[in-house]
PDB file of N, CA and C in Angstrom:
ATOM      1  N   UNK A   1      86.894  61.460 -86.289  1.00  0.00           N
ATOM      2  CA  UNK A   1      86.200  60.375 -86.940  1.00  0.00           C
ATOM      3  C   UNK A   1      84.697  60.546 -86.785  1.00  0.00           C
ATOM      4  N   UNK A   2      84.130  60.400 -85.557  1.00  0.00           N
ATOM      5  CA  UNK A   2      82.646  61.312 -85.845  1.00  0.00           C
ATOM      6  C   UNK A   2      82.295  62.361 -86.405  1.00  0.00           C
ATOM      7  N   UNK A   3      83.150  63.149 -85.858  1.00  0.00           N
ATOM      8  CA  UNK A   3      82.537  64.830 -86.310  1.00  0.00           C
ATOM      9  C   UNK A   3      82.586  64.443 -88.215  1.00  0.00           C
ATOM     10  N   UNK A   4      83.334  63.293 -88.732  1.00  0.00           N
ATOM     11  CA  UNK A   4      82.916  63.152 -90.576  1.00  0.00           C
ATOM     12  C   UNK A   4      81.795  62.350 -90.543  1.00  0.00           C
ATOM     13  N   UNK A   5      81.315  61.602 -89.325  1.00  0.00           N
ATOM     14  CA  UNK A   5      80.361  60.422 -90.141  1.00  0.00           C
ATOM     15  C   UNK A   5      79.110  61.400 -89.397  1.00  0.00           C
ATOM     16  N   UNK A   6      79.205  62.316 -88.356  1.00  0.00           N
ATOM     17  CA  UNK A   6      77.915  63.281 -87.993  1.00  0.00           C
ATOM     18  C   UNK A   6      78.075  64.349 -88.656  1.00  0.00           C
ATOM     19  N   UNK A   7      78.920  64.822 -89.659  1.00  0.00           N
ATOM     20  CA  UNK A   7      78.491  65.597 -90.472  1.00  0.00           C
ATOM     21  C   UNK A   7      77.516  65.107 -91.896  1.00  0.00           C
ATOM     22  N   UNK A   8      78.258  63.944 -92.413  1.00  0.00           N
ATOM     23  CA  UNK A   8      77.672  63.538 -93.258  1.00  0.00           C
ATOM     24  C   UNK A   8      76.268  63.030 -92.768  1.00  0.00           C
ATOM     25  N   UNK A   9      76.288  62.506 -91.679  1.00  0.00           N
ATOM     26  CA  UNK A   9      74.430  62.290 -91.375  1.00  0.00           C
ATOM     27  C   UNK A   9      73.821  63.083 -91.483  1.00  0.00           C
ATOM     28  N   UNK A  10      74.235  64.300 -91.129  1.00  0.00           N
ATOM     29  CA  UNK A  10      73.468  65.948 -91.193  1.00  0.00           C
ATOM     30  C   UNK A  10      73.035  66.231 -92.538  1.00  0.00           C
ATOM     31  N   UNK A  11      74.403  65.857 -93.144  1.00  0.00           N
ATOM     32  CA  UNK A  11      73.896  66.420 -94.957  1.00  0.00           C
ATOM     33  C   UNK A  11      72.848  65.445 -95.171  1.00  0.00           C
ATOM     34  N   UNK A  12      73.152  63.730 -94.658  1.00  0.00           N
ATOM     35  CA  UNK A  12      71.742  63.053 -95.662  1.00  0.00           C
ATOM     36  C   UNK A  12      70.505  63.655 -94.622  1.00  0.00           C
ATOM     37  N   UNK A  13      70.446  63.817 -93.792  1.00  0.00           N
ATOM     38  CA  UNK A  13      69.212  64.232 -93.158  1.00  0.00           C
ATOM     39  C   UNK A  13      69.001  65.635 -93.659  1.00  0.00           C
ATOM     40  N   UNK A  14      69.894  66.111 -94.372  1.00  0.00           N
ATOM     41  CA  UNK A  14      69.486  67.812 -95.342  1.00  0.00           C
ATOM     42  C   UNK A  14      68.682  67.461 -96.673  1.00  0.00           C
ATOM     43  N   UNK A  15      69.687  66.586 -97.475  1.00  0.00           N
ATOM     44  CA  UNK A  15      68.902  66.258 -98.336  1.00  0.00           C
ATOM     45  C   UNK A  15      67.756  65.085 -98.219  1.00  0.00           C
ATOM     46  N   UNK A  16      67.444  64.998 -97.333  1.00  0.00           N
ATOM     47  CA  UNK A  16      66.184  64.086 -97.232  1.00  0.00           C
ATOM     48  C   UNK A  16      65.010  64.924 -96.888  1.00  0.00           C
ATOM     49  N   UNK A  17      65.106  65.919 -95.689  1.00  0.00           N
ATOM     50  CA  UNK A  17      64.189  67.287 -95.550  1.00  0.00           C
ATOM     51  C   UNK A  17      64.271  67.980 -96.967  1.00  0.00           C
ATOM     52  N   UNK A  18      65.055  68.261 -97.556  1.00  0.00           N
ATOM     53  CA  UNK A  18      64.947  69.162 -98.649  1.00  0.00           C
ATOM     54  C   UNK A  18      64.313  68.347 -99.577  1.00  0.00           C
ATOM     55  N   UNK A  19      64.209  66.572-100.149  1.00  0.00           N
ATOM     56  CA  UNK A  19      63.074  65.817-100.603  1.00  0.00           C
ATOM     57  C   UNK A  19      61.846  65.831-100.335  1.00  0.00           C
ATOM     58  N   UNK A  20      61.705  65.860 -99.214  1.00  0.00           N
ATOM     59  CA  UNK A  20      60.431  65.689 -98.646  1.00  0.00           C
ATOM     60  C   UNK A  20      59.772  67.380 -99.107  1.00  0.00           C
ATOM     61  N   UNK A  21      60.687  68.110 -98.535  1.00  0.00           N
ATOM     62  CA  UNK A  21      59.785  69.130 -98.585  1.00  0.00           C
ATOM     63  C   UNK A  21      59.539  69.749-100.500  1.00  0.00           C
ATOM     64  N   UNK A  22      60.268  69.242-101.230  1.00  0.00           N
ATOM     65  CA  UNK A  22      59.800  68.894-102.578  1.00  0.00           C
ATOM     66  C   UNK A  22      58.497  68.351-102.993  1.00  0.00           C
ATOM     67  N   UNK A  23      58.470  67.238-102.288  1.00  0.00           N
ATOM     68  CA  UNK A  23      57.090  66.359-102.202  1.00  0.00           C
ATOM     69  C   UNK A  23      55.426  66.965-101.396  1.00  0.00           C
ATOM     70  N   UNK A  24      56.059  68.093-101.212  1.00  0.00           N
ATOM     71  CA  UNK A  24      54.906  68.844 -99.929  1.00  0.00           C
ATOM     72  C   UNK A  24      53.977  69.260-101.236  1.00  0.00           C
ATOM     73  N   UNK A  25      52.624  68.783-100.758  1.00  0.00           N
ATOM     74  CA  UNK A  25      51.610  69.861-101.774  1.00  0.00           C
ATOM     75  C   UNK A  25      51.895  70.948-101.579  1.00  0.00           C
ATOM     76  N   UNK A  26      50.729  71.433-102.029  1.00  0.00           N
ATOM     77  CA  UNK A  26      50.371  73.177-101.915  1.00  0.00           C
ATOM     78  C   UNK A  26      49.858  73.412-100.766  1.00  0.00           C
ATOM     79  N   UNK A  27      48.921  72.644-100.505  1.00  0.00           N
ATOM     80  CA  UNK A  27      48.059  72.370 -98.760  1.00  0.00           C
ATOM     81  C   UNK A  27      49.246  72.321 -97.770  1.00  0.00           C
ATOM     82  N   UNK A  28      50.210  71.486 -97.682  1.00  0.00           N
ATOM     83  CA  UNK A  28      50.993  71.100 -96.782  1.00  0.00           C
ATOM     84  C   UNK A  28      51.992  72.175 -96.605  1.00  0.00           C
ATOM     85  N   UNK A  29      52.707  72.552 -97.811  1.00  0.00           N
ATOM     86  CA  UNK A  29      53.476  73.857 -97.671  1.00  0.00           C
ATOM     87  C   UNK A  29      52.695  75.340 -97.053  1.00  0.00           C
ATOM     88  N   UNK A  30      51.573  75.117 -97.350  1.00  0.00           N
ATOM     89  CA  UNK A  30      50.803  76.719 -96.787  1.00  0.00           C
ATOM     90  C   UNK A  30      50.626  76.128 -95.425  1.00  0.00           C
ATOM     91  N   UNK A  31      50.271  74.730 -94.998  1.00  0.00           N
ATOM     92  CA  UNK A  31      50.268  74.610 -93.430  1.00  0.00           C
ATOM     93  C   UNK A  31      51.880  74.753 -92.728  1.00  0.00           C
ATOM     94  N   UNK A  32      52.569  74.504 -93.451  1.00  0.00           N
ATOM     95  CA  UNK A  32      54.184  74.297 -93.011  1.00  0.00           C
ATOM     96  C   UNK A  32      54.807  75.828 -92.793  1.00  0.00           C
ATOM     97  N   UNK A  33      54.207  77.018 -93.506  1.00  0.00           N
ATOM     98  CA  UNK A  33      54.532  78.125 -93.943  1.00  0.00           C
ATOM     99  C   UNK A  33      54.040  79.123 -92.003  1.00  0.00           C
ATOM    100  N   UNK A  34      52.814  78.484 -92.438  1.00  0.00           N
ATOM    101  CA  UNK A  34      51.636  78.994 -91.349  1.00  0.00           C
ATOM    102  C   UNK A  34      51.852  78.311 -89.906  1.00  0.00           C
ATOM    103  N   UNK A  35      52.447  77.275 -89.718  1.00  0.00           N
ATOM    104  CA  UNK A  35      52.778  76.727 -88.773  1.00  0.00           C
ATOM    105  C   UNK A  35      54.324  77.500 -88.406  1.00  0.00           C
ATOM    106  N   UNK A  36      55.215  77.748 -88.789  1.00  0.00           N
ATOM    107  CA  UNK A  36      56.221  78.681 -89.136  1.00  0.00           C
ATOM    108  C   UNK A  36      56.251  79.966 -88.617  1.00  0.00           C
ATOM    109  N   UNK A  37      55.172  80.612 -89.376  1.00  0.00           N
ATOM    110  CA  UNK A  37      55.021  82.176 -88.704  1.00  0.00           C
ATOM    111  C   UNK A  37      54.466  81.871 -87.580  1.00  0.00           C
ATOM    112  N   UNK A  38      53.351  81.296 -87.404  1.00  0.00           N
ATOM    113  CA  UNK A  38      52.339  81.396 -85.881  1.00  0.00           C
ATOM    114  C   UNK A  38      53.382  81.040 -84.594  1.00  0.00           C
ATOM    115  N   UNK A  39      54.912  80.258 -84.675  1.00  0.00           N
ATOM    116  CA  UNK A  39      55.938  79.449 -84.017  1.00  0.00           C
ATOM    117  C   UNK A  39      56.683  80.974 -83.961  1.00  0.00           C
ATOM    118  N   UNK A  40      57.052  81.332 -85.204  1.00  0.00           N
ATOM    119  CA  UNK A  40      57.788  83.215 -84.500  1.00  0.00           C
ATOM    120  C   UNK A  40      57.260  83.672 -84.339  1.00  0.00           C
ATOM    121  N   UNK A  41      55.738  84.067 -84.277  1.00  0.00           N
ATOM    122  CA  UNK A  41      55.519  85.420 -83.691  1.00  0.00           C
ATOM    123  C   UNK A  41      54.763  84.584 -81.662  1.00  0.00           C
ATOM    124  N   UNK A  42      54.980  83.229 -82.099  1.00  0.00           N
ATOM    125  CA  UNK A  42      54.784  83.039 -80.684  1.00  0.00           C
ATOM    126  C   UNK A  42      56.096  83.324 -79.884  1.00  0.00           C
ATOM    127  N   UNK A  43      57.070  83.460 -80.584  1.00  0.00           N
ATOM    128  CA  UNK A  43      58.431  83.556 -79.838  1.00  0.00           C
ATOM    129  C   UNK A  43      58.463  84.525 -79.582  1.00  0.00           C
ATOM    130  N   UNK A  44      58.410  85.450 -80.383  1.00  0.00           N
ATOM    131  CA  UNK A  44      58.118  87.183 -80.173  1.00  0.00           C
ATOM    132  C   UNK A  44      57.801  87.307 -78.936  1.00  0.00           C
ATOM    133  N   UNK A  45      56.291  86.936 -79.325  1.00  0.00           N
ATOM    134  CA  UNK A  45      55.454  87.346 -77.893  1.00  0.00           C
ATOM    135  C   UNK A  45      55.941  86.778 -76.692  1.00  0.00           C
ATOM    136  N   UNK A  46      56.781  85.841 -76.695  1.00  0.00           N
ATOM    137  CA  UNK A  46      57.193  85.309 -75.557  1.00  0.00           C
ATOM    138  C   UNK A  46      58.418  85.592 -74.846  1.00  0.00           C
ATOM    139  N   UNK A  47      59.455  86.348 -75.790  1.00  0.00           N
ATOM    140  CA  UNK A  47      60.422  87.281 -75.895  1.00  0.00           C
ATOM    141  C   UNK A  47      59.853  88.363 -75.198  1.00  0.00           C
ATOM    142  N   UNK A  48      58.884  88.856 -75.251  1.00  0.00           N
ATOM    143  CA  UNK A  48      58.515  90.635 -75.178  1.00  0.00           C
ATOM    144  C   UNK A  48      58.002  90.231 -73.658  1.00  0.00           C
ATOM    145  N   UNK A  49      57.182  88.882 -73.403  1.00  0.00           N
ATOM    146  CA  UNK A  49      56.555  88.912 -72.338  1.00  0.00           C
ATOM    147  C   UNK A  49      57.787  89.002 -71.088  1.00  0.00           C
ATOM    148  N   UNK A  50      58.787  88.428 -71.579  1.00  0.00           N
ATOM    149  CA  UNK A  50      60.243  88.109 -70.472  1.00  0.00           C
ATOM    150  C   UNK A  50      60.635  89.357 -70.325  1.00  0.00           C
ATOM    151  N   UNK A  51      60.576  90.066 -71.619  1.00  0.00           N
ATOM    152  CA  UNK A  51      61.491  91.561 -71.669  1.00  0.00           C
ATOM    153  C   UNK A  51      60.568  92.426 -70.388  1.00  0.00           C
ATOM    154  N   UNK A  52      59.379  92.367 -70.675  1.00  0.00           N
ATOM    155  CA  UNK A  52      58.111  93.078 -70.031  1.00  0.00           C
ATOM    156  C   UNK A  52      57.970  92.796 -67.804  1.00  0.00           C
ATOM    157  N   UNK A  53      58.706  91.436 -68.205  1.00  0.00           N
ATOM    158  CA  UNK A  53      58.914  90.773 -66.188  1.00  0.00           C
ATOM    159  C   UNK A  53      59.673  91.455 -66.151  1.00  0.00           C
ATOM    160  N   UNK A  54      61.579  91.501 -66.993  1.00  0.00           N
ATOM    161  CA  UNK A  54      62.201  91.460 -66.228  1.00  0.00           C
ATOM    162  C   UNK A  54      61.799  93.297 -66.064  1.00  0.00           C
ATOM    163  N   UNK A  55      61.331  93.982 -66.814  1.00  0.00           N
ATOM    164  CA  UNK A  55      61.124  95.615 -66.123  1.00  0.00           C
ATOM    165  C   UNK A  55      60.923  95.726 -64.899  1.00  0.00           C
ATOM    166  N   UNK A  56      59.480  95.133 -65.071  1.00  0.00           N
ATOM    167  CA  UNK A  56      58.819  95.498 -63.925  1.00  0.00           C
ATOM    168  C   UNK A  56      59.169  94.959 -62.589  1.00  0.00           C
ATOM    169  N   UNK A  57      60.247  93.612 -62.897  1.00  0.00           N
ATOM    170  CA  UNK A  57      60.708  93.533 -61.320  1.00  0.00           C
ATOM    171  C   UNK A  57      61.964  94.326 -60.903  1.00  0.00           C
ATOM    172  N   UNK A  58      62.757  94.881 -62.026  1.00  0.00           N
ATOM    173  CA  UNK A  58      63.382  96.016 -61.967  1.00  0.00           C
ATOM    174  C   UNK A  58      63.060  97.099 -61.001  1.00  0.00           C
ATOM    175  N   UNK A  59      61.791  97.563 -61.699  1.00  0.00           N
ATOM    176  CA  UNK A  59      61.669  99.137 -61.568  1.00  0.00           C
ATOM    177  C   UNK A  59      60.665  98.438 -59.698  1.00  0.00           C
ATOM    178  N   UNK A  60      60.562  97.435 -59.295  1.00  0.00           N
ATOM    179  CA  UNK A  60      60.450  96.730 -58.256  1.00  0.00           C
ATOM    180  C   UNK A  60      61.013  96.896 -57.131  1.00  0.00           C
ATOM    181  N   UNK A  61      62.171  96.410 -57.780  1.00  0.00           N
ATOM    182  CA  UNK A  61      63.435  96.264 -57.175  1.00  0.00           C
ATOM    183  C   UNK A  61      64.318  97.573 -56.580  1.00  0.00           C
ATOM    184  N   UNK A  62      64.061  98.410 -57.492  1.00  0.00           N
ATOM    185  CA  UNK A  62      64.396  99.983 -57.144  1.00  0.00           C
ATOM    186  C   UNK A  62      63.269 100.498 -56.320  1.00  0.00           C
ATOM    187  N   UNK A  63      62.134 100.381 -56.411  1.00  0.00           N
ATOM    188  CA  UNK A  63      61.545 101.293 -55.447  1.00  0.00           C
ATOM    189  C   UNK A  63      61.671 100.717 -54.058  1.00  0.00           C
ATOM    190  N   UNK A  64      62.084  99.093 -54.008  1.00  0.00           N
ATOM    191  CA  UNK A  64      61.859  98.856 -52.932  1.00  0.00           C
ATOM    192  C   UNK A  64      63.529  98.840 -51.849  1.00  0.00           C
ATOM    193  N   UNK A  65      64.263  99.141 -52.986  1.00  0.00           N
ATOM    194  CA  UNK A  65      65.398  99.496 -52.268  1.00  0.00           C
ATOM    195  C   UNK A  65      65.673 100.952 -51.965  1.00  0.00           C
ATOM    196  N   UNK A  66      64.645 101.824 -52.674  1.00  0.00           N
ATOM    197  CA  UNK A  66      64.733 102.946 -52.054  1.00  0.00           C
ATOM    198  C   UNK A  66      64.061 103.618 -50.665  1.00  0.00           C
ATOM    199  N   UNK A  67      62.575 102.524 -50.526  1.00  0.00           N
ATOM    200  CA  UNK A  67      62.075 102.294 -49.142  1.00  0.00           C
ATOM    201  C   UNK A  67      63.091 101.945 -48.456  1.00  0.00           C
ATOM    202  N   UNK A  68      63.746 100.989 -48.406  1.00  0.00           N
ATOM    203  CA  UNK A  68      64.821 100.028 -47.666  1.00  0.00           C
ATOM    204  C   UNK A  68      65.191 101.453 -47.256  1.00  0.00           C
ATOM    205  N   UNK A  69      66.080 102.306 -48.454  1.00  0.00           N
ATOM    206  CA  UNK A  69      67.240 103.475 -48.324  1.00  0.00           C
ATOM    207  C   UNK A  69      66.432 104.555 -46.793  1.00  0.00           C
ATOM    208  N   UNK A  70      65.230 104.620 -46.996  1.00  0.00           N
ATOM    209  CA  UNK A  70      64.578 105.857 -46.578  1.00  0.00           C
ATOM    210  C   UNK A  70      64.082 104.943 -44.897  1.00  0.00           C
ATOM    211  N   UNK A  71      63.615 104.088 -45.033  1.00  0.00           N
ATOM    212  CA  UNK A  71      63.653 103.567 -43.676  1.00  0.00           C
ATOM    213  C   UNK A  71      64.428 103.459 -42.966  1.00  0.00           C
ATOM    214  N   UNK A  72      65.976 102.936 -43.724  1.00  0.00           N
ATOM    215  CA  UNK A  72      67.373 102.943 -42.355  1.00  0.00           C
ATOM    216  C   UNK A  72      67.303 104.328 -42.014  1.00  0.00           C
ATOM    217  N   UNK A  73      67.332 104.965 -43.069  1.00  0.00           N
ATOM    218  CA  UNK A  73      67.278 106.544 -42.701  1.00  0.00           C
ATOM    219  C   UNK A  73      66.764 107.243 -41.055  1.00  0.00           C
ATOM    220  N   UNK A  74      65.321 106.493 -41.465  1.00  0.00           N
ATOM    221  CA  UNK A  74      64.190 107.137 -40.040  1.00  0.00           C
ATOM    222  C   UNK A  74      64.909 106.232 -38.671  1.00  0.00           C
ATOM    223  N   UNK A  75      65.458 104.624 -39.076  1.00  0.00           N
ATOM    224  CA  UNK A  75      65.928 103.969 -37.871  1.00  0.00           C
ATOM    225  C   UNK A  75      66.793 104.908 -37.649  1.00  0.00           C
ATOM    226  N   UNK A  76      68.000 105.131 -38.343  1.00  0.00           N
ATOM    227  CA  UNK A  76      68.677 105.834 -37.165  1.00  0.00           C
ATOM    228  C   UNK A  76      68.429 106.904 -36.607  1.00  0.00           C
ATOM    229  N   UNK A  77      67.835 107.857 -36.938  1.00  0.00           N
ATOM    230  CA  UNK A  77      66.984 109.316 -37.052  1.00  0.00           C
ATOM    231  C   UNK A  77      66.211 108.637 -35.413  1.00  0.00           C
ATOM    232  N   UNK A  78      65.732 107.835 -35.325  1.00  0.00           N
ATOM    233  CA  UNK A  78      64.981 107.566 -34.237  1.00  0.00           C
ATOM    234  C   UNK A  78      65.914 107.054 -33.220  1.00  0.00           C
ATOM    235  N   UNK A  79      66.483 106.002 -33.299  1.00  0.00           N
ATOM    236  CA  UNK A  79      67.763 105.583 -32.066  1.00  0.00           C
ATOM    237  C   UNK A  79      68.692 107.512 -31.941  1.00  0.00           C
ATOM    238  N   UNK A  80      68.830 108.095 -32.888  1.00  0.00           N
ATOM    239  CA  UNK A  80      69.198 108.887 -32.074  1.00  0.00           C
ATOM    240  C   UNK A  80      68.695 109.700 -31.483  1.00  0.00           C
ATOM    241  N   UNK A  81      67.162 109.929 -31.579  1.00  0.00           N
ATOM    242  CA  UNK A  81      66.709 110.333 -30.785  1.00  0.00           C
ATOM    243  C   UNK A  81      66.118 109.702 -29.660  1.00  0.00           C
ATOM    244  N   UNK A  82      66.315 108.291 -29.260  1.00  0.00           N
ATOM    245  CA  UNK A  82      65.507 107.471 -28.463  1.00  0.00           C
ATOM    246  C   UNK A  82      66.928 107.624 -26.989  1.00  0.00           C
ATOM    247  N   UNK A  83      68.200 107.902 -27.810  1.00  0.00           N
ATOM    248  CA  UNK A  83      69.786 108.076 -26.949  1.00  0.00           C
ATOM    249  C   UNK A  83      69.658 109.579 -26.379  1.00  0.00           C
ATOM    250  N   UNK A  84      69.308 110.602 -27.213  1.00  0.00           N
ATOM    251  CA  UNK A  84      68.723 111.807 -26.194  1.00  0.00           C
ATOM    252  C   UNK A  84      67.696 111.797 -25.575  1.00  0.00           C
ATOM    253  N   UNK A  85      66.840 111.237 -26.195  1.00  0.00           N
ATOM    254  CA  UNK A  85      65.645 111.543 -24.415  1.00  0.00           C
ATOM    255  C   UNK A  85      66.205 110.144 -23.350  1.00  0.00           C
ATOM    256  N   UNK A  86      66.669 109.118 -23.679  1.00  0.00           N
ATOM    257  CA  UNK A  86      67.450 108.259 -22.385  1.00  0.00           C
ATOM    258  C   UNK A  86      68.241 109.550 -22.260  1.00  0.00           C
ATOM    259  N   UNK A  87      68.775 110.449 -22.694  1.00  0.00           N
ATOM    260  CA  UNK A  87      70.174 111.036 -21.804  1.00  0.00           C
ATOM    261  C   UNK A  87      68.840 111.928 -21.195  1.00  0.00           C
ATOM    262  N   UNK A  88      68.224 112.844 -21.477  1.00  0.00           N
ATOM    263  CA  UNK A  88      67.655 113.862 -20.918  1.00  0.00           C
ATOM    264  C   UNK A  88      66.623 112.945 -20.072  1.00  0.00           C
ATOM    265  N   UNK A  89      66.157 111.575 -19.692  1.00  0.00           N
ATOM    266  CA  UNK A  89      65.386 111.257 -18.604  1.00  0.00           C
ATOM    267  C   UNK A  89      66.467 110.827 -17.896  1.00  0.00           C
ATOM    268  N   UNK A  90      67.935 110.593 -17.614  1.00  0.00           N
ATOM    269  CA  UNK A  90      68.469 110.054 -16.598  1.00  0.00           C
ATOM    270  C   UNK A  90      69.032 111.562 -15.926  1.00  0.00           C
ATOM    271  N   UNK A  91      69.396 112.108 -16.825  1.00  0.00           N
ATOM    272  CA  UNK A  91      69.578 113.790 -16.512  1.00  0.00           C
ATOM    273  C   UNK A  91      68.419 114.516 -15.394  1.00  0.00           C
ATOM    274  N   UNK A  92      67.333 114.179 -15.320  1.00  0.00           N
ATOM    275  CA  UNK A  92      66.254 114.643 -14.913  1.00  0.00           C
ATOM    276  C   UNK A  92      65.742 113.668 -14.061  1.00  0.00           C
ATOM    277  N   UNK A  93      66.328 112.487 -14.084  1.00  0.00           N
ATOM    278  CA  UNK A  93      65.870 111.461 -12.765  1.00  0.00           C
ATOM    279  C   UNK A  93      67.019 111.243 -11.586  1.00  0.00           C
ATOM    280  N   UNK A  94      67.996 112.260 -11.919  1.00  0.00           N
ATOM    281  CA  UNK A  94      69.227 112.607 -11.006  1.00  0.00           C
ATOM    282  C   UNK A  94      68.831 114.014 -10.297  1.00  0.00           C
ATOM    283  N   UNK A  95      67.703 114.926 -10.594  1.00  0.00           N
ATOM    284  CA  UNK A  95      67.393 115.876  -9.780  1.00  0.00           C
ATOM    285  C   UNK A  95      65.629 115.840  -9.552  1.00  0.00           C
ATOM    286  N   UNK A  96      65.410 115.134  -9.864  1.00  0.00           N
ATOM    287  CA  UNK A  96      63.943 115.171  -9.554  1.00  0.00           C
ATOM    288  C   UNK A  96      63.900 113.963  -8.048  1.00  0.00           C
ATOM    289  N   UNK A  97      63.400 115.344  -6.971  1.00  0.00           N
ATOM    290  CA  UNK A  97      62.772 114.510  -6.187  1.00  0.00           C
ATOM    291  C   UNK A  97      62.136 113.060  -6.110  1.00  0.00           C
ATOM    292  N   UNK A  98      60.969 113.412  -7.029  1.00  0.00           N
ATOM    293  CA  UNK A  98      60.276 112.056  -7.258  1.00  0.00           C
ATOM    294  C   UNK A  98      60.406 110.725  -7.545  1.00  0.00           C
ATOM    295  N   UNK A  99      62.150 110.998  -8.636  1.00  0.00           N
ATOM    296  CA  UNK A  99      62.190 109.966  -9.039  1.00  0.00           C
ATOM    297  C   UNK A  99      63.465 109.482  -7.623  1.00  0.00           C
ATOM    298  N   UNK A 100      63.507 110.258  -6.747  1.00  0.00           N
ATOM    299  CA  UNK A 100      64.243 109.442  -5.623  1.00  0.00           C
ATOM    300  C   UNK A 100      63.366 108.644  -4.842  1.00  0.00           C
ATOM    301  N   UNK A 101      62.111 108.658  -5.269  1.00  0.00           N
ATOM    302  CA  UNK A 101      60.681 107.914  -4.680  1.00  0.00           C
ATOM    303  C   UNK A 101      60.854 106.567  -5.128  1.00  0.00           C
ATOM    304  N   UNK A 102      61.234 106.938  -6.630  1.00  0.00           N
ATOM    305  CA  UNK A 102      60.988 105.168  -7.420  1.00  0.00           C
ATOM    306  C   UNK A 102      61.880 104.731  -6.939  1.00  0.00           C
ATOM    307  N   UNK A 103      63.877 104.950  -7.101  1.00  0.00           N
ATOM    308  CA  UNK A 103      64.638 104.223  -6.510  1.00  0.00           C
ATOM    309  C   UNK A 103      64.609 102.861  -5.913  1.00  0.00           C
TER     310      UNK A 103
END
């Protein structure tokens, strides 16, 4: 039952825009025309500007997960070497005199 009485509102609100815009001068139609294009190519540009973020937080996003990649890298690269010199100073504080000093 709506979807007939909101369709038919649609059509009189079609043919009432399509009156009016009958009634448009020449002035009003070249502003209506011009108001029109300047509205898409603002969309454009506003399209291209979104297209243009989402890159660059992309190509962002990748370099900084490839730091991420290359830093766990060096962490463990370093704990395992931080687990051999603990092994080679307890190794060497089991025969060194001196360190029977610190004890």
């Amino acid at each position: 039952m709506c979807q007939v009485r909101c369709n038919s509102f649609d059509v009189s609100l079609k043919r009432n825009n399509a009156e009016e815009i009958k009634q448009m001068t020449k002035e009003e139609e070249n502003r209506a025309y011009k108001r029109r294009t300047q509205n898409r190519e603002a969309a454009q540009r506003f399209r291209q500007r979104q297209k243009d973020e989402v890159d660059r937080l992309m190509k962002k996003s990748m370099r900084l997960e490839s730091a991420n990649t290359t830093l766990r890298a060096e962490v463990r690269r370093l704990n395992v070497e931080k687990e051999q010199l603990l092994g080679t100073l307890q190794s060497h504080l089991r025969v060194c005199p001196m360190g029977m000093l610190t004890r």
